[in-house]
N, C-alpha and C. Protein backbone atom coordinates (compact mmCIF):
# COMPACT_ATOMS: atom_id res chain seq x y z
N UNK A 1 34.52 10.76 -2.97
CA UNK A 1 33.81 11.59 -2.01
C UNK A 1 34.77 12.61 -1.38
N UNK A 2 36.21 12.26 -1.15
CA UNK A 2 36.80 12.98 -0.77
C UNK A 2 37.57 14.37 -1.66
N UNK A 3 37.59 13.97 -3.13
CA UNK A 3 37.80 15.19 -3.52
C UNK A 3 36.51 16.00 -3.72
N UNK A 4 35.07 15.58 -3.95
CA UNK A 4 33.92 16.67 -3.73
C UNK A 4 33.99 17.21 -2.35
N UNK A 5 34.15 16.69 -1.12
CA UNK A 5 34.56 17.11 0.07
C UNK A 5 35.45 18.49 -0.21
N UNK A 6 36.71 18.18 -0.50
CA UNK A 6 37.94 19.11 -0.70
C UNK A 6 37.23 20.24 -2.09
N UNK A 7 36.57 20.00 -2.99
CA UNK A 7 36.07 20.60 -3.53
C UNK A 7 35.63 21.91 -3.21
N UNK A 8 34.36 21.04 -3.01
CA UNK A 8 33.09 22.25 -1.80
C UNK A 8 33.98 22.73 -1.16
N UNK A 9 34.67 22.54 -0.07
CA UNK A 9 35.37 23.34 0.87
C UNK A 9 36.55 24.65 0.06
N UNK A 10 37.19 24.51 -0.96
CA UNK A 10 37.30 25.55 -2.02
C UNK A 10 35.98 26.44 -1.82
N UNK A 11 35.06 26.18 -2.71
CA UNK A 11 34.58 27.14 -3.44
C UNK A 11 33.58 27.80 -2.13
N UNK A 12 33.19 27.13 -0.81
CA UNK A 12 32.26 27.45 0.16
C UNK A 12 31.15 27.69 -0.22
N UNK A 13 30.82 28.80 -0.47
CA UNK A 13 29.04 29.16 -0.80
C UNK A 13 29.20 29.65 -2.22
N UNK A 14 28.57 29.35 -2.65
CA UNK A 14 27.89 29.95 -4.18
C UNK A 14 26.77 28.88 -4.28
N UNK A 15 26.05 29.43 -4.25
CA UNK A 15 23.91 29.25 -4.53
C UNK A 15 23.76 29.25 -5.95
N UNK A 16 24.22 29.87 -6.39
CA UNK A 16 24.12 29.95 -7.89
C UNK A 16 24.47 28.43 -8.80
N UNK A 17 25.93 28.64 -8.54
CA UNK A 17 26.76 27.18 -9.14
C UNK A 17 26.30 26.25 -8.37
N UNK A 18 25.32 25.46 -7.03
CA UNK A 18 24.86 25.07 -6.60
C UNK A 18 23.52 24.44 -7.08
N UNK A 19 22.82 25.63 -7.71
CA UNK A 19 21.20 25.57 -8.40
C UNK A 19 22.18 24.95 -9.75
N UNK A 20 22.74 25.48 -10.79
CA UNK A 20 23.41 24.75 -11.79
C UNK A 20 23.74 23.16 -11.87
N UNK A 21 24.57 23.24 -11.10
CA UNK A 21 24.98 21.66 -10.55
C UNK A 21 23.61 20.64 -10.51
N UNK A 22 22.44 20.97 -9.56
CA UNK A 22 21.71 20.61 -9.51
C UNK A 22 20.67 20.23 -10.48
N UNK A 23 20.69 21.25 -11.58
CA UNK A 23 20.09 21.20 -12.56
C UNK A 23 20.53 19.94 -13.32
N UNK A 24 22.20 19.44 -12.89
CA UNK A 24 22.43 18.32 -13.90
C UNK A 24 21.47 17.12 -14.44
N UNK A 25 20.65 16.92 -12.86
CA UNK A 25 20.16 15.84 -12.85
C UNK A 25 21.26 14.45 -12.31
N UNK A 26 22.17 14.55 -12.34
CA UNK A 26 23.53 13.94 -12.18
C UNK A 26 23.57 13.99 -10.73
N UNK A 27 24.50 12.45 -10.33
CA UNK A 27 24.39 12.04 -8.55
C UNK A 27 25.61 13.03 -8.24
N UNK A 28 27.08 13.35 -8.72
CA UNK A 28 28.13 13.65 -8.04
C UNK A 28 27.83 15.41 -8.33
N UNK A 29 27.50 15.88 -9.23
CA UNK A 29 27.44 17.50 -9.53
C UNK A 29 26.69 17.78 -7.98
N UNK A 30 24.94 17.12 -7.74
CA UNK A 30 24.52 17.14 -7.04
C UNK A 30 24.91 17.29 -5.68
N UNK A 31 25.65 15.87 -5.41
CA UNK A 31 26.66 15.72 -4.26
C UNK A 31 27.20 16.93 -3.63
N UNK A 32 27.84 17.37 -4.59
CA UNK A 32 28.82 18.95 -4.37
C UNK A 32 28.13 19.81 -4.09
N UNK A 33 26.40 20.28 -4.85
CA UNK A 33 26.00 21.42 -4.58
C UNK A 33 25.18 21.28 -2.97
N UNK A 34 24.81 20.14 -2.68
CA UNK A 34 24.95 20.01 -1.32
C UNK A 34 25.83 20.74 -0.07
N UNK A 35 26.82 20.77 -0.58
CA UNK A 35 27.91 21.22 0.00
C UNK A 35 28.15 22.77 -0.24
N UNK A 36 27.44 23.43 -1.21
CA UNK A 36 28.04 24.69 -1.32
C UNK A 36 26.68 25.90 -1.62
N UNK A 37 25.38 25.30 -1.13
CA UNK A 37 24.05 25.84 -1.06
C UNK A 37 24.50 27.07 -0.21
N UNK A 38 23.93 27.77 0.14
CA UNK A 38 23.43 28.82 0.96
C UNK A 38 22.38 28.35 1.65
N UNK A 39 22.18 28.19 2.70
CA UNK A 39 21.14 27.63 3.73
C UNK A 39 20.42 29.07 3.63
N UNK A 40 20.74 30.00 3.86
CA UNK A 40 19.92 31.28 3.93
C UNK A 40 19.36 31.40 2.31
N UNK A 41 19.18 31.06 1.44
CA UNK A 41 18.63 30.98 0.17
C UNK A 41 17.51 29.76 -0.08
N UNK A 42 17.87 28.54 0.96
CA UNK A 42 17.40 27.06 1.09
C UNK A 42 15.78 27.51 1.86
N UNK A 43 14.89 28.26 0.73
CA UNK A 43 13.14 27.93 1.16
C UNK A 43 12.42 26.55 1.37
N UNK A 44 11.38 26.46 1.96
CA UNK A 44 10.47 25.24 2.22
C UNK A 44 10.52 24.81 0.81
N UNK A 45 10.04 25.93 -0.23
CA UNK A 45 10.16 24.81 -1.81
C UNK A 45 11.06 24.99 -2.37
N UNK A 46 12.32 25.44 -2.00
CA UNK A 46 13.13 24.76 -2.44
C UNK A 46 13.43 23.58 -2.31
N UNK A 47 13.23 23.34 -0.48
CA UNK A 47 13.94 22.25 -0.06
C UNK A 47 13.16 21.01 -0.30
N UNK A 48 11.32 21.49 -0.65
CA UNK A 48 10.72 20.44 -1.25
C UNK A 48 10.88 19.95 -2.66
N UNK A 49 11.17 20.51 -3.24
CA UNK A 49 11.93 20.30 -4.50
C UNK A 49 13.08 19.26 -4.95
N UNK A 50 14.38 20.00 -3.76
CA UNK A 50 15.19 18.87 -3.78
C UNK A 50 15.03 17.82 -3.44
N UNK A 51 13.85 17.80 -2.40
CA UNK A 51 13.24 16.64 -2.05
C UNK A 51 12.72 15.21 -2.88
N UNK A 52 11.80 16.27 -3.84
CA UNK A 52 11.44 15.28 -4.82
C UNK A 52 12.73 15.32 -6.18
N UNK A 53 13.43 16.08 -6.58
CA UNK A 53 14.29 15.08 -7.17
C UNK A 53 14.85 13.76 -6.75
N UNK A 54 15.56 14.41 -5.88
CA UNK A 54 16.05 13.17 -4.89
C UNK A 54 15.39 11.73 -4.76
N UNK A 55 14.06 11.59 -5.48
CA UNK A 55 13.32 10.44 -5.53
C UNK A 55 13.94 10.10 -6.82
N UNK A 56 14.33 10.25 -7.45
CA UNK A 56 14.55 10.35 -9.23
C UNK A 56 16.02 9.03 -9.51
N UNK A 57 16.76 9.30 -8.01
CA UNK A 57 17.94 8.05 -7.94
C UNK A 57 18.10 7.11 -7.30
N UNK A 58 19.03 6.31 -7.56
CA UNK A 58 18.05 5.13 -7.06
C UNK A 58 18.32 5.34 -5.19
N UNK A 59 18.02 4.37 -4.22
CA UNK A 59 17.81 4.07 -3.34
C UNK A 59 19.66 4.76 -2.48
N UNK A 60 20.31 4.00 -2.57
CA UNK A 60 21.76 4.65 -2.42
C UNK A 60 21.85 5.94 -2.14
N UNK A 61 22.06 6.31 -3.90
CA UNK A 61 22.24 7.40 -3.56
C UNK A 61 21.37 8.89 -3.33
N UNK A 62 19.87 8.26 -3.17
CA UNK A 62 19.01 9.26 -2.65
C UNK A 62 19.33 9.45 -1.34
N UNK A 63 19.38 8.63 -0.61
CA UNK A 63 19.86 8.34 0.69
C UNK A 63 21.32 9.53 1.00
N UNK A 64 22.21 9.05 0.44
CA UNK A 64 23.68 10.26 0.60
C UNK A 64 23.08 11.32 0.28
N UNK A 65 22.75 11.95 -0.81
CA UNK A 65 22.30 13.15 -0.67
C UNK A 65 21.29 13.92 0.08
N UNK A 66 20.25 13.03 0.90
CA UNK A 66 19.46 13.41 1.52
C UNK A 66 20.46 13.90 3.16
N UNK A 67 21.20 12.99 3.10
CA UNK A 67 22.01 13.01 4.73
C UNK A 67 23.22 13.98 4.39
N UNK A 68 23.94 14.24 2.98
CA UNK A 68 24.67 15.49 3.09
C UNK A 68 23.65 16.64 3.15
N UNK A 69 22.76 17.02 2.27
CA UNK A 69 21.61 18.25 2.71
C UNK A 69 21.41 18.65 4.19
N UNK A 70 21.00 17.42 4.98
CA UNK A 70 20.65 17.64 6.00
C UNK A 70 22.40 17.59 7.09
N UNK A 71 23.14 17.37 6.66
CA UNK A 71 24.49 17.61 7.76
C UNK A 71 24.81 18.79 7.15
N UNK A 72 25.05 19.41 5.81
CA UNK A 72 26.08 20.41 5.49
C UNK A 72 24.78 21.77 5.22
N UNK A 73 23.64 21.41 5.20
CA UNK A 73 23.22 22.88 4.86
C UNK A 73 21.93 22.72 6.09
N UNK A 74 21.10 22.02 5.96
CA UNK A 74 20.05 22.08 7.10
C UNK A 74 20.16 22.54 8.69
N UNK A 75 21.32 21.95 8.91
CA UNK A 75 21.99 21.62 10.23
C UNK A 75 22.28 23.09 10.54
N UNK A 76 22.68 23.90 9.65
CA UNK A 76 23.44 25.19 10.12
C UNK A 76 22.65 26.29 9.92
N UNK A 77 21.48 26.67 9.96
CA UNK A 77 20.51 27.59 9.98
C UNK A 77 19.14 27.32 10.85
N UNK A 78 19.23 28.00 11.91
CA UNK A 78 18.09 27.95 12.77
C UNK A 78 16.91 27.70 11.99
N UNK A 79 16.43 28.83 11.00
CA UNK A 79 15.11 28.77 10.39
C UNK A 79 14.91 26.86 9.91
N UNK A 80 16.20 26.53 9.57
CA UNK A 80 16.02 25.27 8.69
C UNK A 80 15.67 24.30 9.72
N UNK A 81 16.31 24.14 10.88
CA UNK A 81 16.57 23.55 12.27
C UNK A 81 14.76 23.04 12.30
N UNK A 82 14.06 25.04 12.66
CA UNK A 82 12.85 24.64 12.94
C UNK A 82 11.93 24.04 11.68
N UNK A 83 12.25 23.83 10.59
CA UNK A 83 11.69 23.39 9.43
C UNK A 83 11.43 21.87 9.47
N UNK A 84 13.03 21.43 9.72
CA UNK A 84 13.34 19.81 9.66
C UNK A 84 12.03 19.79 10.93
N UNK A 85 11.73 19.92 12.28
CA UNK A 85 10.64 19.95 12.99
C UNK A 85 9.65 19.70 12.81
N UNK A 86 9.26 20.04 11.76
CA UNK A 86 7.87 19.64 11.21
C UNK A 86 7.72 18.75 10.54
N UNK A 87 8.59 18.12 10.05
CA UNK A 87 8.90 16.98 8.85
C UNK A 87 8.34 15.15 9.33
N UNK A 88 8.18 15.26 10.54
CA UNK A 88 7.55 13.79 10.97
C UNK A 88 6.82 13.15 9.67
N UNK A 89 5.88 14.09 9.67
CA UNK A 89 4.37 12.90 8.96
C UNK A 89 4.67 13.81 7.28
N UNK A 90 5.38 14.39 7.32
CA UNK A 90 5.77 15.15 5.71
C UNK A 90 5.18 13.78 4.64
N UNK A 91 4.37 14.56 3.68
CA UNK A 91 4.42 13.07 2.91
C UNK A 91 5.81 12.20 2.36
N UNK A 92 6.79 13.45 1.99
CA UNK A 92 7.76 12.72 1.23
C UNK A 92 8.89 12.01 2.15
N UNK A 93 9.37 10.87 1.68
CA UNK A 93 10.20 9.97 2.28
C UNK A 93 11.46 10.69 2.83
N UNK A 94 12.07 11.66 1.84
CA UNK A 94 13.03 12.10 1.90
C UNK A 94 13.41 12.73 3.53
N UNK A 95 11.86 14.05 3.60
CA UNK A 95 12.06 14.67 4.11
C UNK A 95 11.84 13.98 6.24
N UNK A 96 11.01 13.24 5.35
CA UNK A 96 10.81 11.98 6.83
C UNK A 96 11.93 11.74 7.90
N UNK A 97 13.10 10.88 6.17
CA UNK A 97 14.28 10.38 6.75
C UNK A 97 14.77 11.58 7.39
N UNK A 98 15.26 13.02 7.02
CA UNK A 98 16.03 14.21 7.27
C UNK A 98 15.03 14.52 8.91
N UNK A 99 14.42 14.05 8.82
CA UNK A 99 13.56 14.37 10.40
C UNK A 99 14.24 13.84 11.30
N UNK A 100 13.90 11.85 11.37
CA UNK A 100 14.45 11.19 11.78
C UNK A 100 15.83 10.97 12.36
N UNK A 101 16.57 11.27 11.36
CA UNK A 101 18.08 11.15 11.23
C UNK A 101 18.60 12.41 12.19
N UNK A 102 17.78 13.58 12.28
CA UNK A 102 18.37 14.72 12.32
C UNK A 102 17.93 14.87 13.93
N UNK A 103 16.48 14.05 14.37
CA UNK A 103 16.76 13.42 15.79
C UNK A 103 17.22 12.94 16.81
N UNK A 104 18.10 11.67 15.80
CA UNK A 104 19.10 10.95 16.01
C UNK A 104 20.29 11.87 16.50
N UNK A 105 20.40 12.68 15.23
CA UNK A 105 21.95 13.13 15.66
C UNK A 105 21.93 14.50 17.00
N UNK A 106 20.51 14.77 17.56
CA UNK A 106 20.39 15.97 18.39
C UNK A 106 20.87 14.73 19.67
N UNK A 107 21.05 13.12 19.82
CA UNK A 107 21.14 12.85 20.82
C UNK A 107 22.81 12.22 20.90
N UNK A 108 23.31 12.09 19.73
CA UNK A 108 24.82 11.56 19.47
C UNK A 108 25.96 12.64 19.49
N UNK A 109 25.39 13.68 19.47
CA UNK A 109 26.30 14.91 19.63
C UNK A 109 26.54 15.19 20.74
N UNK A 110 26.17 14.63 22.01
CA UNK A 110 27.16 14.80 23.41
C UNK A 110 26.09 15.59 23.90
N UNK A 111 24.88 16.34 23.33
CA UNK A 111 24.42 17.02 24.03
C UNK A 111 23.23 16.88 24.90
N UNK A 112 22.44 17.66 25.46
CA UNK A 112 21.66 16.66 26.26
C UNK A 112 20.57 16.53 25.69
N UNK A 113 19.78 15.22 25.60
CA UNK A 113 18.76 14.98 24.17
C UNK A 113 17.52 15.97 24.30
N UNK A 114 16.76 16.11 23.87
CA UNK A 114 15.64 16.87 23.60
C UNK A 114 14.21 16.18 24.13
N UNK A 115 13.79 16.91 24.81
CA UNK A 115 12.68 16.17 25.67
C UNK A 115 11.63 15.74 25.21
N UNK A 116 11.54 15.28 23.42
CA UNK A 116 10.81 14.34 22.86
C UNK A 116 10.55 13.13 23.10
N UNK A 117 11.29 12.38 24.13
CA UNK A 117 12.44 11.18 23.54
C UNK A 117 10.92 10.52 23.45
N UNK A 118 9.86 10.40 24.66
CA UNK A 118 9.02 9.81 24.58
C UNK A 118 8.15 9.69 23.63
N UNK A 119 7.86 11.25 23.30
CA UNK A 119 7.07 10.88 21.71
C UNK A 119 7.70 9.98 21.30
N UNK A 120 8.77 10.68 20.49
CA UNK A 120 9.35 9.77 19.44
C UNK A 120 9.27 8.11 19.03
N UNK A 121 9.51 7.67 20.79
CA UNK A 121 9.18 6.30 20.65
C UNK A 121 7.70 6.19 20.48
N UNK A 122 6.92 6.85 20.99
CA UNK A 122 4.78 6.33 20.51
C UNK A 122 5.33 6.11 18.91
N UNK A 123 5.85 7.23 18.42
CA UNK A 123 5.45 6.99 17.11
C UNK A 123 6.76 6.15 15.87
N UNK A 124 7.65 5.71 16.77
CA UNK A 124 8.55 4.65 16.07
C UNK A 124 7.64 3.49 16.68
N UNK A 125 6.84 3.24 17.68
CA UNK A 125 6.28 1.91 17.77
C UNK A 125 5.31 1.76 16.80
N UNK A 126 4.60 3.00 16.79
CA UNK A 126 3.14 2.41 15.61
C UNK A 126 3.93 2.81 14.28
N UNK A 127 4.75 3.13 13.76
CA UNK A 127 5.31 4.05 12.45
C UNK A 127 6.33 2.66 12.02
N UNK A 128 7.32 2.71 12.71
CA UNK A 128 8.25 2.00 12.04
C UNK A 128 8.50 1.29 11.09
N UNK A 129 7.52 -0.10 11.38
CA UNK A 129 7.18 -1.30 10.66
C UNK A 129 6.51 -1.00 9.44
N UNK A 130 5.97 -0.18 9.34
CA UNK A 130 5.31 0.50 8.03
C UNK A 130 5.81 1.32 7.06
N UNK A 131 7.07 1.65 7.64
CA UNK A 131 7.90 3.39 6.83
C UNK A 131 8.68 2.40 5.60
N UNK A 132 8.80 3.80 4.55
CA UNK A 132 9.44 2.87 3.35
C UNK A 132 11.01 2.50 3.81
N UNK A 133 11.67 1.86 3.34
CA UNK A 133 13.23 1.53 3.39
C UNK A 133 13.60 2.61 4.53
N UNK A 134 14.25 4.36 3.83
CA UNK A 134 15.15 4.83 3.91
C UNK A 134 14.78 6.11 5.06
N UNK A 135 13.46 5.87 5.38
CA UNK A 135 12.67 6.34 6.51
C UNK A 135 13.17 5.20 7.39
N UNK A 136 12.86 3.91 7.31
CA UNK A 136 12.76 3.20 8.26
C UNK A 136 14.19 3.36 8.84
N UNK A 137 15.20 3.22 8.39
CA UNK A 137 16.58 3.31 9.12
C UNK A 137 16.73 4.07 9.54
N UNK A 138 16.33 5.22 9.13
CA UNK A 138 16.80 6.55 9.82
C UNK A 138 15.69 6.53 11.28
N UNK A 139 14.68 5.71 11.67
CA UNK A 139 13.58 5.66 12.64
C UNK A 139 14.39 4.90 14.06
N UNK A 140 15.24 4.08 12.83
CA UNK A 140 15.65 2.74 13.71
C UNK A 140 16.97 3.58 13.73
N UNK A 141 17.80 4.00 13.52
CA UNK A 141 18.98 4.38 14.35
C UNK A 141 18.96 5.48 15.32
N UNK A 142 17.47 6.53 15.22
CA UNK A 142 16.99 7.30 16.40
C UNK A 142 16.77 6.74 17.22
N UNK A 143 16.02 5.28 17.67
CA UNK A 143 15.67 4.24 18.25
C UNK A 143 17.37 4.13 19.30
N UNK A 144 18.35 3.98 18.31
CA UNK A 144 19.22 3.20 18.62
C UNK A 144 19.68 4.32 19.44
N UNK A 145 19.83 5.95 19.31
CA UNK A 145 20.20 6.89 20.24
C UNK A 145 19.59 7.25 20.99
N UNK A 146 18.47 6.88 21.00
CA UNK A 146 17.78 6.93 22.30
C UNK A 146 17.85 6.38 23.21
N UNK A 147 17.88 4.49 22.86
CA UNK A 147 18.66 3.48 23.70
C UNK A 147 19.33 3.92 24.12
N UNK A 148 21.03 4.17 23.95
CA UNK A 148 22.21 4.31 23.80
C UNK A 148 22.35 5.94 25.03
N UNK A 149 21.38 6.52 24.65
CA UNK A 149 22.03 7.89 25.83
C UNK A 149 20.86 8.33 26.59
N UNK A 150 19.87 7.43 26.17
CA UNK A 150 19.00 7.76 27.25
C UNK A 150 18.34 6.62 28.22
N UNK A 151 18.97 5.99 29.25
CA UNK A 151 18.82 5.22 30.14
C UNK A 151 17.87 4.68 30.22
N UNK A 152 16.91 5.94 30.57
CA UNK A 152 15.34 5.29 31.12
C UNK A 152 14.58 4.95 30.06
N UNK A 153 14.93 4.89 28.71
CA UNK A 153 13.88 4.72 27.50
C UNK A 153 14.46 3.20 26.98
N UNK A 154 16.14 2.54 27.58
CA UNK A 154 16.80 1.74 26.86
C UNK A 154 15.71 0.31 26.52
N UNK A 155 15.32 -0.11 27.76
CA UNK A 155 14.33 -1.29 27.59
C UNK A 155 13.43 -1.05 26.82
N UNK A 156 13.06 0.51 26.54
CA UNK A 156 11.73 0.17 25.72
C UNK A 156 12.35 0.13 23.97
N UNK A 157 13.29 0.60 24.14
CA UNK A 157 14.03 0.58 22.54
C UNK A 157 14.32 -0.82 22.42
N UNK A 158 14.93 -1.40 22.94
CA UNK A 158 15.38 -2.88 23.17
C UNK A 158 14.06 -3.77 22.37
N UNK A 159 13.37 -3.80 23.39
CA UNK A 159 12.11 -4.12 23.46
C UNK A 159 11.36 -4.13 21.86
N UNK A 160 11.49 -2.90 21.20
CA UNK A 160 11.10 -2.45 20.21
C UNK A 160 11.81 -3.49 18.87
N UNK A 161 13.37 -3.29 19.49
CA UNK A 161 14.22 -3.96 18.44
C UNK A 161 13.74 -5.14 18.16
N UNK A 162 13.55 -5.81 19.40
CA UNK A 162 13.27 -7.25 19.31
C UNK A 162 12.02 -7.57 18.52
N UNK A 163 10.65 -6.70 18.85
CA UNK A 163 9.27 -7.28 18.19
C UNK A 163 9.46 -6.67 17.11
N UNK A 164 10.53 -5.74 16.00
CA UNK A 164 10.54 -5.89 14.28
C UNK A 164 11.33 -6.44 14.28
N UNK A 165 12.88 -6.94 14.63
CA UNK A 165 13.39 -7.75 14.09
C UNK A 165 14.04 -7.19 13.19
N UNK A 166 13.75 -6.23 12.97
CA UNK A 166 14.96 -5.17 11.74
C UNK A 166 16.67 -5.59 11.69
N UNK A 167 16.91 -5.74 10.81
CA UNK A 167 18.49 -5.99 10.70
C UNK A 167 18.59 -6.83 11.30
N UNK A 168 18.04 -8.01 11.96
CA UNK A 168 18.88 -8.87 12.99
C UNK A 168 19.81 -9.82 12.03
N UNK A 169 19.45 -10.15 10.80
CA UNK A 169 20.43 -11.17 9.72
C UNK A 169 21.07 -10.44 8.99
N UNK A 170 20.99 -8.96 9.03
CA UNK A 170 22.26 -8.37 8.65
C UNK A 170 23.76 -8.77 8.98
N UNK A 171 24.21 -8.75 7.74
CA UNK A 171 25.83 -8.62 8.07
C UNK A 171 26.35 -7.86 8.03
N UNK A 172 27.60 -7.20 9.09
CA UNK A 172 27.93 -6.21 9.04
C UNK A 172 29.75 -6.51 9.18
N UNK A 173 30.51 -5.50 8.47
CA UNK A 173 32.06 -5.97 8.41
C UNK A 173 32.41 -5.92 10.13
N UNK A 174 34.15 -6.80 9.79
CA UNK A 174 34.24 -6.91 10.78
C UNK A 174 34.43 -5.42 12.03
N UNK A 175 34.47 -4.71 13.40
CA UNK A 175 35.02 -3.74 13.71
C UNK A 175 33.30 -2.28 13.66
N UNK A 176 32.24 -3.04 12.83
CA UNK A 176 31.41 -1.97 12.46
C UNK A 176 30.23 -2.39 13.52
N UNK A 177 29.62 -1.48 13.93
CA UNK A 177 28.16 -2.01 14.70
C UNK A 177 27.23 -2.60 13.96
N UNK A 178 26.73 -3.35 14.31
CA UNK A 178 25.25 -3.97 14.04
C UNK A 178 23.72 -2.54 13.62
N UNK A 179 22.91 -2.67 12.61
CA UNK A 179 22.11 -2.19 13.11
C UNK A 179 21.07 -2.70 13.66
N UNK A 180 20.55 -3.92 14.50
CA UNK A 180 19.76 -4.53 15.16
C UNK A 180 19.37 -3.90 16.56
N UNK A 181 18.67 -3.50 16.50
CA UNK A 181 18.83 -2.31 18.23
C UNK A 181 19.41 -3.15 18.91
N UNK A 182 18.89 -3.89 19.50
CA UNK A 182 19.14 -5.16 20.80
C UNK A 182 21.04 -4.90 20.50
N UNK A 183 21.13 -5.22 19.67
CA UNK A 183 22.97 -5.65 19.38
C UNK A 183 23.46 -4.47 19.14
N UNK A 184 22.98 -3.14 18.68
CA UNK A 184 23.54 -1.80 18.12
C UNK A 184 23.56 -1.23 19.76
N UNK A 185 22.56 -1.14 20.64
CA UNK A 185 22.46 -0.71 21.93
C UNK A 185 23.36 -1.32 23.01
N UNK A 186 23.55 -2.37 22.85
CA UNK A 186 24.72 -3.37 24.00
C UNK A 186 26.34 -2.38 23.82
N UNK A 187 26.65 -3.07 22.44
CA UNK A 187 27.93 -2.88 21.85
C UNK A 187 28.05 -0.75 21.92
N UNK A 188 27.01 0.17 21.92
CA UNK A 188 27.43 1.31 22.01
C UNK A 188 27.35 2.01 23.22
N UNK A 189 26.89 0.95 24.16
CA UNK A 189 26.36 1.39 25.62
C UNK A 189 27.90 0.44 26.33
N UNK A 190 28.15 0.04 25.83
CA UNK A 190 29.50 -0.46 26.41
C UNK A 190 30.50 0.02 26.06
N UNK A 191 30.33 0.92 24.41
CA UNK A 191 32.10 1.42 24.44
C UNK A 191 32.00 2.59 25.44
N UNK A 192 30.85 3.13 26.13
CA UNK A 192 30.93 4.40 26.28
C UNK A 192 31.24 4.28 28.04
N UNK A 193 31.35 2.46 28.25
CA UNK A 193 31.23 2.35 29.79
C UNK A 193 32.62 2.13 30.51
């Protein structure tokens, strides 16, 4: 990962060798063109597109490429910003998770969260338990930043953790958080105290 990292960062933008790469069908070509898209070239069908390839591998690594898309090219273009926005009830999983996740990270970035928080939770309470895999984590670690930096919502995230039960028999190495809200919310509300 770290020489596609060092890679991409060479070549920066080219859209072109990007669409190529992509064409491989292949997880690491892919990987890279993640990294070296043009967000200003990145349309709704395009990005539905990559979307549905991205169903094509398995579980893993649909997942990494969905979360480099959305950190290295989504993230950095307003138009895209307001795109990911609409993506809640999107049919495809992909674009779900890139919602979710991309929620998450509007409240872990130090900044001050976005005055959804309440939706969000209506619809991680009735949604959650139902979302496929790679939706669902990305639901449940918004959950967990919401807990975590937003005070007045913590009990109801808590709360939440406890009646799915998500991750609680997970194992996780030693030094790493839990993702169990109840245990992910304690342990990140305390390093920060």
């Amino acid at each position: 990962m770290g020489d596609l990292k060092k890679r991409g960062s060479e070549i920066k933008k080219d859209h072109d060798l990007a669409t190529e790469l992509w064409s491989t069908d292949e997880y690491y070509p892919r990987l890279l063109s993640t990294l070296i898209f043009d967000p200003k070239l990145l349309t709704a069908d395009v990005i539905n597109q990559l979307a549905t390839d991205m169903l094509r591998h398995d579980a893993e690594e649909r997942n990494q490429l969905a979360d480099w898309l959305l950190a290295n090219q989504l993230t950095k273009n307003k138009k895209l910003v307001a795109l990911i926005s609409t993506w809640e009830n999107n049919p495809s999983p992909i674009l779900r998770r890139c919602f979710w996740y991309h929620q998450a990270r509007l409240r872990w970035v130090g900044q001050t969260p976005p005055a959804n928080s309440a939706e969000l939770l209506d619809s991680l309470e009735s949604e959650m338990a139902i979302a496929e895999p790679e939706v669902q984590w990305a639901m449940n670690f918004c959950a967990g930043q919401i807990g975590v930096h937003e005070p007045e919502f913590r009990s109801r995230c808590i709360k939440l953790g406890k009646a799915l039960g998500l991750y609680k028999d997970e194992h996780v190495a030693k030094n790493c958080t839990p993702s169990y809200l109840p245990e992910f919310i304690r342990i990140e509300v305390a390093k920060r105290e």
